[in-house]
C-alpha atoms as a PDB file:
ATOM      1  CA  UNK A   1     -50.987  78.737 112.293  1.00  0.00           C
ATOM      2  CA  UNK A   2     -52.430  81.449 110.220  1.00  0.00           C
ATOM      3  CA  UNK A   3     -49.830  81.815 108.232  1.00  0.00           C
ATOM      4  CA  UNK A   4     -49.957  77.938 107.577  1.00  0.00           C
ATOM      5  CA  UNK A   5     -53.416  77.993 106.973  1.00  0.00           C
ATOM      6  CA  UNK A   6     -52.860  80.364 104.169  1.00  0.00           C
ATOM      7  CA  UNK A   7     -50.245  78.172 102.500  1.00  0.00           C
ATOM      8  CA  UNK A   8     -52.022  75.143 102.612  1.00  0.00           C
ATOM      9  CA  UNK A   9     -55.295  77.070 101.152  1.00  0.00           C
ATOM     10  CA  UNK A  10     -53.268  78.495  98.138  1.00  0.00           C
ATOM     11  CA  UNK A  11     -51.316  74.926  97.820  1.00  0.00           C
ATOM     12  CA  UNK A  12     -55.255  73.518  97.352  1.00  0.00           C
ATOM     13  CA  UNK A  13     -56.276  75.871  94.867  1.00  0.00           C
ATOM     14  CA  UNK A  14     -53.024  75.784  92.760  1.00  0.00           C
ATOM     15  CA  UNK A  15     -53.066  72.269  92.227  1.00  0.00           C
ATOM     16  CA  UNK A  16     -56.794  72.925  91.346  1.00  0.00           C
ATOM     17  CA  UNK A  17     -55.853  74.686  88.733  1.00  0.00           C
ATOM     18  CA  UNK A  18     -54.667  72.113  86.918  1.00  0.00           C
ATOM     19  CA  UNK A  19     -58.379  70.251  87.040  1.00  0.00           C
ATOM     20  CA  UNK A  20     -60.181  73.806  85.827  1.00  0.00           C
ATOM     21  CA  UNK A  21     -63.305  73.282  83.252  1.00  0.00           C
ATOM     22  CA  UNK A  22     -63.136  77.163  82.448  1.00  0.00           C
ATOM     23  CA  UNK A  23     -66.465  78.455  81.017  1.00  0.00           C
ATOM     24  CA  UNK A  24     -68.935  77.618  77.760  1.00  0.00           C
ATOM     25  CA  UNK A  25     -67.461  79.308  74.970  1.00  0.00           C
ATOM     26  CA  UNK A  26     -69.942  81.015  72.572  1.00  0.00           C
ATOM     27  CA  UNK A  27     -70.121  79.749  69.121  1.00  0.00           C
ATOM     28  CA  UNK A  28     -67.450  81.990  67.431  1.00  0.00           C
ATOM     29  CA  UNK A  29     -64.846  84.558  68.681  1.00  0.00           C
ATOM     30  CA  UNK A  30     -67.428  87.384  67.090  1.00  0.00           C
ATOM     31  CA  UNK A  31     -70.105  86.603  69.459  1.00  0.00           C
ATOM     32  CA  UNK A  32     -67.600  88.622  71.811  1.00  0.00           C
ATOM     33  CA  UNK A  33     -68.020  92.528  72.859  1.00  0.00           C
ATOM     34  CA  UNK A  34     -64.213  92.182  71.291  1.00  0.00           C
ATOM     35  CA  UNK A  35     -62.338  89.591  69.062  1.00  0.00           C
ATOM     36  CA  UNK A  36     -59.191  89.322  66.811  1.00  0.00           C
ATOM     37  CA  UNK A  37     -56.961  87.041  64.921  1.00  0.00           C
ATOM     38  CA  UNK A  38     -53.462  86.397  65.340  1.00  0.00           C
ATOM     39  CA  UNK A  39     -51.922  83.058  63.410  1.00  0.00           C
ATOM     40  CA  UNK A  40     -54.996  81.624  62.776  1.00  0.00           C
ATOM     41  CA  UNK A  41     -56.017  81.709  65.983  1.00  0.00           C
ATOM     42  CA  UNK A  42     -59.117  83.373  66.672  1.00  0.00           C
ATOM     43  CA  UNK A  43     -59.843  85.538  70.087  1.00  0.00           C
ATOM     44  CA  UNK A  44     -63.101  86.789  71.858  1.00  0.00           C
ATOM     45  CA  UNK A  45     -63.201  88.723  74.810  1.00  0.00           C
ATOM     46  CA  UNK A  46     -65.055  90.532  77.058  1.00  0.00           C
ATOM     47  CA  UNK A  47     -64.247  93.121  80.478  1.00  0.00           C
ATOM     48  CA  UNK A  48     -65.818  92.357  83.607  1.00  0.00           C
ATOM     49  CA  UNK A  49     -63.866  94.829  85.428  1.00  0.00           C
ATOM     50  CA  UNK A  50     -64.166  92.784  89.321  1.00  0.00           C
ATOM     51  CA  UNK A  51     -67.125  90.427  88.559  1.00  0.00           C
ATOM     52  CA  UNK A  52     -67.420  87.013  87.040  1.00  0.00           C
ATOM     53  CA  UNK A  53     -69.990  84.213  86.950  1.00  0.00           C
ATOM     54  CA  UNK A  54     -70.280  80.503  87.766  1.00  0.00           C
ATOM     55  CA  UNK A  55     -73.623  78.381  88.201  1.00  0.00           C
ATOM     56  CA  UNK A  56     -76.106  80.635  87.787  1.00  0.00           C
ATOM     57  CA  UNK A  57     -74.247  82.929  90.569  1.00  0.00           C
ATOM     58  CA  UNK A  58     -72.258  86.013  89.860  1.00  0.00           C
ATOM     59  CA  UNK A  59     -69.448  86.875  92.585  1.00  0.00           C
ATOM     60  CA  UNK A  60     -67.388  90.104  93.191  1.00  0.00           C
ATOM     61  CA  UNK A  61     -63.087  90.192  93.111  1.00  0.00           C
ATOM     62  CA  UNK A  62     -62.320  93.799  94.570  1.00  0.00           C
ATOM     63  CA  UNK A  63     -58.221  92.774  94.059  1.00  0.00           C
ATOM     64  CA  UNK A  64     -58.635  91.763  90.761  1.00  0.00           C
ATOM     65  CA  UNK A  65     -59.507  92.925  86.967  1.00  0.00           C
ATOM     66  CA  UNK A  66     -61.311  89.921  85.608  1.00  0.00           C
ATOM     67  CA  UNK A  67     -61.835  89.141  81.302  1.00  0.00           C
ATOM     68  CA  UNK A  68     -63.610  86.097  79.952  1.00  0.00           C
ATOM     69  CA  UNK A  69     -61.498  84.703  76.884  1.00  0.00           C
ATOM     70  CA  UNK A  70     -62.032  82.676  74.634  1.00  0.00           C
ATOM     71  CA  UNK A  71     -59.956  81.023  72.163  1.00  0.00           C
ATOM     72  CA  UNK A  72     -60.259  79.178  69.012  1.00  0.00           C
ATOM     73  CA  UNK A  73     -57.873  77.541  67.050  1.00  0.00           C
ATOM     74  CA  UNK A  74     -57.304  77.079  63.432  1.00  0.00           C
ATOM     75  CA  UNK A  75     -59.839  73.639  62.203  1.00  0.00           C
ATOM     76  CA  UNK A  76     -57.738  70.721  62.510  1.00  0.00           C
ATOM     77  CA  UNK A  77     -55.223  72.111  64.510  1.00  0.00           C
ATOM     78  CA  UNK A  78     -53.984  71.845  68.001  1.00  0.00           C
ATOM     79  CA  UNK A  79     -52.540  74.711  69.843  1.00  0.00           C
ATOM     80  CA  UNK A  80     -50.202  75.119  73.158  1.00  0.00           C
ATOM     81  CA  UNK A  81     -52.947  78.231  75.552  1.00  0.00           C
ATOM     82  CA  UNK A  82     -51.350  79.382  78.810  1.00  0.00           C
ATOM     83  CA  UNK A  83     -52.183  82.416  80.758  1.00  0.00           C
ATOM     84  CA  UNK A  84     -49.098  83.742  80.600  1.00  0.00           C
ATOM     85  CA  UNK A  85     -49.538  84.495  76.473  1.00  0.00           C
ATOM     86  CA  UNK A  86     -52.039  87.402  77.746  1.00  0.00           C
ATOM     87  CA  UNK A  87     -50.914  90.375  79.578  1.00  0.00           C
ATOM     88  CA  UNK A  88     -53.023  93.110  79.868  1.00  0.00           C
ATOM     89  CA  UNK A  89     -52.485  97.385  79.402  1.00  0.00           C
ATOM     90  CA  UNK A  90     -53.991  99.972  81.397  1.00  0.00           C
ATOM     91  CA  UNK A  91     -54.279 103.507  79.982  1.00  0.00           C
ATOM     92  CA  UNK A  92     -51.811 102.475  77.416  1.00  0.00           C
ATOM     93  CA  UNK A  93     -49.005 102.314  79.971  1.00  0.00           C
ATOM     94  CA  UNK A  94     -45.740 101.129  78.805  1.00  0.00           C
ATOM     95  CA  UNK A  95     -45.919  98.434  81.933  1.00  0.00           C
ATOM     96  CA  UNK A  96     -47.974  95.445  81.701  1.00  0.00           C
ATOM     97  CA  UNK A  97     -50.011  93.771  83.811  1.00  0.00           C
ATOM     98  CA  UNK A  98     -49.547  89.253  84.004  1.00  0.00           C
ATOM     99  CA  UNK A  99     -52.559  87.252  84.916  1.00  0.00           C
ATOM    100  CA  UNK A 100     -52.397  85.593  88.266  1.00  0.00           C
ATOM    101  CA  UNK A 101     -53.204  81.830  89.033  1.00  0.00           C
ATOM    102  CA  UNK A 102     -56.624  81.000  90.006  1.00  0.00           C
ATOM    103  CA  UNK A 103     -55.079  80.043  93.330  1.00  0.00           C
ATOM    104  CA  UNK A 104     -54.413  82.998  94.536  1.00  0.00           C
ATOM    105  CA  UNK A 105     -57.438  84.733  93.669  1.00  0.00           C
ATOM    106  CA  UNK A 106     -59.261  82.139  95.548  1.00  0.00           C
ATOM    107  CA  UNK A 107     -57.329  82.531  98.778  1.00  0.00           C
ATOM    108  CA  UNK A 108     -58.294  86.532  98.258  1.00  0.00           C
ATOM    109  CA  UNK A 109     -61.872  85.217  98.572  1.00  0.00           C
ATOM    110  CA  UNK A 110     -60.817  83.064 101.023  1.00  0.00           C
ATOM    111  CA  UNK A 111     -59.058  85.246 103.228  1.00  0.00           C
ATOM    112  CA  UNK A 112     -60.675  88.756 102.068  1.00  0.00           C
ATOM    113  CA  UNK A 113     -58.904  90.114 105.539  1.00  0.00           C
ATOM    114  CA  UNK A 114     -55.490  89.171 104.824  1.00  0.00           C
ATOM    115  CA  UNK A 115     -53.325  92.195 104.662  1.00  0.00           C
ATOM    116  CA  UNK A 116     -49.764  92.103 103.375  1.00  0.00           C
ATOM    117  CA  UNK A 117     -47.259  95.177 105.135  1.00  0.00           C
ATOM    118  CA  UNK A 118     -44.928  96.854 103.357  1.00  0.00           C
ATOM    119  CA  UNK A 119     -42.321  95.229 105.136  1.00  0.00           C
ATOM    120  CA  UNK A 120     -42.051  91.210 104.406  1.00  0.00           C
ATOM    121  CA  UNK A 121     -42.072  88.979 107.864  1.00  0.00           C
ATOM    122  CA  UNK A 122     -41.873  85.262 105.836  1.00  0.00           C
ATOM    123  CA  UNK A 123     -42.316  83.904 102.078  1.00  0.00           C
ATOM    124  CA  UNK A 124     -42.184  79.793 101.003  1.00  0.00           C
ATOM    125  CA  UNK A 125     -41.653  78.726  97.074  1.00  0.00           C
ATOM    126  CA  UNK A 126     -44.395  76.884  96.155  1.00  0.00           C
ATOM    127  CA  UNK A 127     -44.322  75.605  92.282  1.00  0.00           C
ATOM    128  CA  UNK A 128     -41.706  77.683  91.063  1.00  0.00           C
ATOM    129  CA  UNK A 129     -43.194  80.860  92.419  1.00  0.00           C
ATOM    130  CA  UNK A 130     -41.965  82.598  95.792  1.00  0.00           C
ATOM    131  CA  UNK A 131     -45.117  83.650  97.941  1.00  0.00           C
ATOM    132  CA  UNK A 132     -44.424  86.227 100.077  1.00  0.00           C
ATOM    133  CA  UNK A 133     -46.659  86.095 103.375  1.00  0.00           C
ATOM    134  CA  UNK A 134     -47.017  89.133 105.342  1.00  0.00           C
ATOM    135  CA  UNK A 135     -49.097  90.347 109.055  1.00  0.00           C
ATOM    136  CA  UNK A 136     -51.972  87.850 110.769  1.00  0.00           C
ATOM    137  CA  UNK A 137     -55.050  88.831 109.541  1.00  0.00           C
ATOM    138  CA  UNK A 138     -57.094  90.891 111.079  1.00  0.00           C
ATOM    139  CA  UNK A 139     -59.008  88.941 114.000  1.00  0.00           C
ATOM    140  CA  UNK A 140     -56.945  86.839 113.933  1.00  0.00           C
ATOM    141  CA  UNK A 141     -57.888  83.625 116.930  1.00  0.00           C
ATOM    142  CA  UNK A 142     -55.755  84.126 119.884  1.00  0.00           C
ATOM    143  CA  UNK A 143     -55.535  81.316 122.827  1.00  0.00           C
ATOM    144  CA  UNK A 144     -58.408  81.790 125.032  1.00  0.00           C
ATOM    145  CA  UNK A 145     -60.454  84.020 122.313  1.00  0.00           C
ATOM    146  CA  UNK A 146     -64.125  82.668 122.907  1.00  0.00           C
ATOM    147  CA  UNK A 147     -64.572  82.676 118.897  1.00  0.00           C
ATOM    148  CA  UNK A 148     -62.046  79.403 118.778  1.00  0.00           C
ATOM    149  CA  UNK A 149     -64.306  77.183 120.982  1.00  0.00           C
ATOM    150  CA  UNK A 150     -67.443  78.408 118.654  1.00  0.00           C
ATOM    151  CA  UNK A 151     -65.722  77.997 115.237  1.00  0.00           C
ATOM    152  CA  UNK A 152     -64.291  74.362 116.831  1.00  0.00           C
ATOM    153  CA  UNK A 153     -68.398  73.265 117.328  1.00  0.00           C
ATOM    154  CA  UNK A 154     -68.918  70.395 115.021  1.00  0.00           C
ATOM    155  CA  UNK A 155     -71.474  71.150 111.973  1.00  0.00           C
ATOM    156  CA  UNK A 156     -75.168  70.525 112.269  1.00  0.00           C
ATOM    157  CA  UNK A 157     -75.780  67.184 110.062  1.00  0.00           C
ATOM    158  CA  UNK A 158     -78.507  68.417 107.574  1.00  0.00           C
ATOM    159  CA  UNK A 159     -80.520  66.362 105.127  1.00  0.00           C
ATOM    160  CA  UNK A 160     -79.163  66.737 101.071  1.00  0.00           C
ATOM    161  CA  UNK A 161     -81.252  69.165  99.211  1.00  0.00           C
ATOM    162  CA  UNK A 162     -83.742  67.510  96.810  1.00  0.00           C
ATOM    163  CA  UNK A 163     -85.635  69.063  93.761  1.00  0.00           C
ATOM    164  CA  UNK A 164     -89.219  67.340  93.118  1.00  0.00           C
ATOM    165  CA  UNK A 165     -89.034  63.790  92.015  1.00  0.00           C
ATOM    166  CA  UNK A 166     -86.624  62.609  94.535  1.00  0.00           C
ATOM    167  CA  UNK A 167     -83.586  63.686  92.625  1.00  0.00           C
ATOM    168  CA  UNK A 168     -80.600  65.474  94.848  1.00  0.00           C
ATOM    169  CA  UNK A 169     -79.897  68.843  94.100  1.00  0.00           C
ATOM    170  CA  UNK A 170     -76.329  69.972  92.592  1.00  0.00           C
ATOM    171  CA  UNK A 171     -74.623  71.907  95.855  1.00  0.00           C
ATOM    172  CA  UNK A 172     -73.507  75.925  95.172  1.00  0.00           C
ATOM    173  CA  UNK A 173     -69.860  76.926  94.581  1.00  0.00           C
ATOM    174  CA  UNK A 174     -68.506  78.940  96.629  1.00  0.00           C
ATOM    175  CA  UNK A 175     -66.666  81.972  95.120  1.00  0.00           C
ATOM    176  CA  UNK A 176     -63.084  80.424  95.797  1.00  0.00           C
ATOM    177  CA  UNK A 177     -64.558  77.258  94.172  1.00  0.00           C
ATOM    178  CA  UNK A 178     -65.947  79.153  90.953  1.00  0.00           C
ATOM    179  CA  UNK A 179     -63.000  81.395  91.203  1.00  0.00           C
ATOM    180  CA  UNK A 180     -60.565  78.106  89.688  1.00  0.00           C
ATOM    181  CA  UNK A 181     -63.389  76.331  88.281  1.00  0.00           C
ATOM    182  CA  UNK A 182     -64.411  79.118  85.209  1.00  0.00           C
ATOM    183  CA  UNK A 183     -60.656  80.250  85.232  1.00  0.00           C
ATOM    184  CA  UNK A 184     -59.160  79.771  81.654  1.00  0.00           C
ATOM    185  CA  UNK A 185     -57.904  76.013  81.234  1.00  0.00           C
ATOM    186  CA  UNK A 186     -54.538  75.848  80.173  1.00  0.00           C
ATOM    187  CA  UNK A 187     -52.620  72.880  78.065  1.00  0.00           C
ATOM    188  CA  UNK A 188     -53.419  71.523  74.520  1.00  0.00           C
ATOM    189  CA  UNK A 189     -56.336  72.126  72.674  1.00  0.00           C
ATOM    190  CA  UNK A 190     -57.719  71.694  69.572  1.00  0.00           C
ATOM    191  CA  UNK A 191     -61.212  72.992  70.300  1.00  0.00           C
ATOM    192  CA  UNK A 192     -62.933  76.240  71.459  1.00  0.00           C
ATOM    193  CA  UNK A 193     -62.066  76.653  75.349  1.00  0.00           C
ATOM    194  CA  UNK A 194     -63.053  79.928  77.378  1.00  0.00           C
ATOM    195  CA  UNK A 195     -62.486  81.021  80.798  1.00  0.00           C
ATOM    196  CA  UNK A 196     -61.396  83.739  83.198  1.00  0.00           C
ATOM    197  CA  UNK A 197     -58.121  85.481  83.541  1.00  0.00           C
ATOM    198  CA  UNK A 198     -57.385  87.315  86.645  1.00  0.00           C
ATOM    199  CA  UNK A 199     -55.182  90.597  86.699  1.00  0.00           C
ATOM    200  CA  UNK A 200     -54.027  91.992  89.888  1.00  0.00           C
ATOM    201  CA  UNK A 201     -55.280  95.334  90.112  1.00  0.00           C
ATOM    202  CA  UNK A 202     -55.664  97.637  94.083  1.00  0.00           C
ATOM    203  CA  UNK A 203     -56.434 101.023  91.706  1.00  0.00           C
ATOM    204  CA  UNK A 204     -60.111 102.811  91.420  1.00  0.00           C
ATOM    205  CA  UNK A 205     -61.378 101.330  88.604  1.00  0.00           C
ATOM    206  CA  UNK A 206     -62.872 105.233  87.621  1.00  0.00           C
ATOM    207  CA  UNK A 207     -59.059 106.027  86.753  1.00  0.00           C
ATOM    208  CA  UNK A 208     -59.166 103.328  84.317  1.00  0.00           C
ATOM    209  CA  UNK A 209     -59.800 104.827  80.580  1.00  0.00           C
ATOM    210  CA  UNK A 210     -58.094 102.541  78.094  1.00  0.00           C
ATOM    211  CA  UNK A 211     -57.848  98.889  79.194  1.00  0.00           C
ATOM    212  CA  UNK A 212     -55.791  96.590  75.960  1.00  0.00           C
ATOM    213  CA  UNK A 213     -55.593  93.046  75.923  1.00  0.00           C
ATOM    214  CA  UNK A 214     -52.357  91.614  74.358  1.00  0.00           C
ATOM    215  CA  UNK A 215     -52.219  87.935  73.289  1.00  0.00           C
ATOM    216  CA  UNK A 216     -48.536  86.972  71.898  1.00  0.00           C
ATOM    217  CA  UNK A 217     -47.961  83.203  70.144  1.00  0.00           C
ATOM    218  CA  UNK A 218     -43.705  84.128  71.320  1.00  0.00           C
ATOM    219  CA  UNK A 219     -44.547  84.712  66.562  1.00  0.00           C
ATOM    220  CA  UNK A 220     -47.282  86.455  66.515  1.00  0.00           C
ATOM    221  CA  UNK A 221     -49.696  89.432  68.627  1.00  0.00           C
ATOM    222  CA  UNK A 222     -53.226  90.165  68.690  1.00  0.00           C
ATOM    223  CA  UNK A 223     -54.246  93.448  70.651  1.00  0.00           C
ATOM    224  CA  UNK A 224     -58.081  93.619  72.043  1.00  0.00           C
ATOM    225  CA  UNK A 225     -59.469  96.937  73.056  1.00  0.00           C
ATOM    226  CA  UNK A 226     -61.519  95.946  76.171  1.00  0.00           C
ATOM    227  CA  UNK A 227     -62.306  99.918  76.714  1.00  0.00           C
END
């Protein structure tokens, strides 16, 4: 069931991805720490090593190296923006790192316990890409643990929260939520979009000296020193 319960939770935020608003881009790629050109195409970014932000509320990804990008394309143009046209460089390594979907990153939030073994007990394909599913997590339910019968207790109903005047008050993301809501949209665009791209990363971020980000049009390459 755990193992299930992880697939399903992935499943979720992958198709979510697809419905991601990314963040408010600033008003030109300059406005960025870093930016650069590459076909026209203009590209801000900035390194939040494992933090990002959402709603007024700033959240913490220990598995991940997160960048807000944003990208803006030639006036009167439309481009094609996937996350799979950045990779990023650490310590100018020959060996690049791809962003990972939102999904995933969200289940890591989800599931901060889940710990995968060097050796591989099950994996399922799930939109073209194999996920490989290792050990329970740790404390994990077991039949008879006391904890199921307490996490099975229905919810307390609770009034909605209201701010003066009657009106209701927005509820909170939580950090999975934010986590595919601000990540970078993907699709067509002829407009300004920004968002965050999430890179793998299990290293001590004091190791890290040189971090690059590489944008490629399959034509043309843009490389952004984050630090």
């Amino acid at each position: 069931m755990a193992v299930l319960r992880l697939v399903v939770c992935i499943a979720v935020f992958c198709a979510a991805d697809w419905a991601q608003g990314g963040t408010e881009p600033k008003a030109a790629a300059a406005d960025y720490p870093v930016h650069a050109t590459a076909g026209g195409v203009a590209i801000g970014a900035e390194y939040l090593v494992h933090s990002f932000s959402s709603g007024g509320q700033s959240f913490f990804v220990p598995d991940y190296l997160v960048v807000e990008v944003a990208v803006f394309p030639p006036k009167g143009r439309e481009i094609q923006l996937s996350a799979g046209q950045f990779t990023l460089r650490i310590n100018g390594k020959k060996d690049v790192i791809f962003p990972q979907p939102a999904g995933f990153v969200a289940a890591s939030l989800k599931y901060p316990d889940w710990e995968s073994p060097r050796g591989v007990e099950g994996g399922i394909g799930l939109g073209g890409a194999d996920i490989i599913l290792g050990r329970r997590p740790v404390g994990q339910r077991f039949p008879g643990d006391p904890r199921e019968s307490q996490r099975r207790k229905p919810p307390v109903a609770q009034a909605p929260s209201q701010v003066p005047g009657g009106v209701e008050k927005q509820q909170a993301l939580t950090a999975e939520e934010a986590a595919v809501a601000s990540a970078m949209p993907e699709g067509t665009c002829d407009r300004p979009v920004s968002g965050y791209l999430y890179f793998r990363f299990q290293g001590k971020t004091k190791s890290i000296k040189k971090v690059e980000l590489i944008y490629t049009d399959g034509e043309r390459q843009a490389v952004l020193k984050l630090l």
